[in-house]
Protein backbone atom coordinates (compact mmCIF):
# COMPACT_ATOMS: atom_id res chain seq x y z
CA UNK A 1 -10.77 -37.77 -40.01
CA UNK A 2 -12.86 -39.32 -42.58
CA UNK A 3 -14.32 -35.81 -43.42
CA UNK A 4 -10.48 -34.96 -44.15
CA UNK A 5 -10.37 -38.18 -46.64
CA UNK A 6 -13.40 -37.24 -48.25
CA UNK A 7 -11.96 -33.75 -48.75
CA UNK A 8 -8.63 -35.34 -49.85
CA UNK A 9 -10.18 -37.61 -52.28
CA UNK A 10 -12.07 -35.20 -53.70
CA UNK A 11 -9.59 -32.72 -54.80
CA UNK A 12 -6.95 -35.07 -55.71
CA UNK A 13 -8.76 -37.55 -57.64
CA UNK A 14 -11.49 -35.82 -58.90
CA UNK A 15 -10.23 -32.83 -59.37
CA UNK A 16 -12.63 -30.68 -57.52
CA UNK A 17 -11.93 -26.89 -56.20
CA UNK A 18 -12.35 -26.14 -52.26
CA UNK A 19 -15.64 -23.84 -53.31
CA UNK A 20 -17.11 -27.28 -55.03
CA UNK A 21 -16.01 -29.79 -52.15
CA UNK A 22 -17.58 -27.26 -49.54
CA UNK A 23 -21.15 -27.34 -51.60
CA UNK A 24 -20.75 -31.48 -52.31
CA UNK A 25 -20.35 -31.63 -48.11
CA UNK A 26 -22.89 -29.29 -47.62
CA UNK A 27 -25.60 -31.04 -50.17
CA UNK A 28 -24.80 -34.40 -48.44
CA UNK A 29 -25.37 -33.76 -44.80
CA UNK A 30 -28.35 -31.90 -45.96
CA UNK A 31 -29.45 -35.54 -47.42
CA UNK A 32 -28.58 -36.63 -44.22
CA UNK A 33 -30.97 -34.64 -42.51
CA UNK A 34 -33.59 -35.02 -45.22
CA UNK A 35 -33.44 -38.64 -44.81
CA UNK A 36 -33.23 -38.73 -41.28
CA UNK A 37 -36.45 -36.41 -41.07
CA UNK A 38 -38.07 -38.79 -43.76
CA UNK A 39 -37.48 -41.17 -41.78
CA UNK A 40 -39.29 -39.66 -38.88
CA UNK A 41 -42.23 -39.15 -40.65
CA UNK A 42 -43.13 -42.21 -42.05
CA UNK A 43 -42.83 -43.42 -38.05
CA UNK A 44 -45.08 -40.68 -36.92
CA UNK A 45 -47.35 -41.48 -40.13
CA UNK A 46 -47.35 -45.67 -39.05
CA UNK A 47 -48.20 -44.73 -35.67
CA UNK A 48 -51.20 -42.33 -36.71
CA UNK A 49 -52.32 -45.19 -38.92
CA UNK A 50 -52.19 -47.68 -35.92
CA UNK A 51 -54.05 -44.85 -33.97
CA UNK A 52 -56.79 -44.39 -36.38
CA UNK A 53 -57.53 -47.66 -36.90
CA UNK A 54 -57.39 -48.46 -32.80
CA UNK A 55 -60.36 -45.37 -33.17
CA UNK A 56 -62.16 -47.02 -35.94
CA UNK A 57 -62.39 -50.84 -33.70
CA UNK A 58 -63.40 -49.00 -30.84
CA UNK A 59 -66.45 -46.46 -32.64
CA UNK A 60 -68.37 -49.61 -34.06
CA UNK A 61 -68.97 -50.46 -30.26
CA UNK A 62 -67.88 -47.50 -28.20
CA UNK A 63 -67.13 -49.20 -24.99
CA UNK A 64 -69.03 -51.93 -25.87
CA UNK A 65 -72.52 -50.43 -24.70
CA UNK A 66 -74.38 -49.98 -27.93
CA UNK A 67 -74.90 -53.11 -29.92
CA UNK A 68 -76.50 -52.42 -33.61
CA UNK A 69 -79.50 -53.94 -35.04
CA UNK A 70 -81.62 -54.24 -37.59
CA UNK A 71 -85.01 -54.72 -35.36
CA UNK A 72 -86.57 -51.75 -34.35
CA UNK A 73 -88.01 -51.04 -30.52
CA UNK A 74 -90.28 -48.35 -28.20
CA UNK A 75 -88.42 -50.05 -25.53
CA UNK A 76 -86.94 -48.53 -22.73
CA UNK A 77 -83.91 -50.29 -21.74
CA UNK A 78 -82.12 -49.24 -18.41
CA UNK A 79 -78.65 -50.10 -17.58
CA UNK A 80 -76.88 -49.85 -14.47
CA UNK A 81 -73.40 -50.56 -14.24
CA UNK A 82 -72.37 -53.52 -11.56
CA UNK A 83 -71.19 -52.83 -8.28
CA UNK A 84 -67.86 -53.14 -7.39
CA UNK A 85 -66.97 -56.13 -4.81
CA UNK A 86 -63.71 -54.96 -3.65
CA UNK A 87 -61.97 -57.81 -5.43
């Protein structure tokens, strides 16, 4: 119905031929589509920014097992992790 108004309006009060109301309708729901794709994007784009920077907090201490310094060692340092206690 309101694609029928739009139609209506357009011929009778702006004075525009079926061939030029057909293109108008067809250039808006491409906008539509554009916008609704846009749209998409920049929420793909905001969650690959959240993802990279969720990356970037985790490599300076990749699972919190390498600690920087400035001090350099010959030291052997063993880890083991801890046993589970069934808890």
């Amino acid at each position: 119905m309101v694609l029928l108004r739009e139609v209506q309006r357009l011929s009778q009060d702006d004075g525009v031929n079926l061939a030029g109301i057909k293109r108008i309708i067809g250039l808006e729901q491409l906008l539509e589509q554009a916008q609704a794709r846009l749209a998409e994007m920049e929420a793909e784009l905001d969650a690959a920014y959240r993802r990279i920077a969720e990356l970037e907090a985790m490599a300076r201490f990749p699972g919190r097992e390498i600690v920087p310094t400035t001090r350099t060692s010959t030291a052997l340092v063993v880890w083991r992790p801890r046993r589970s206690t069934g808890h």
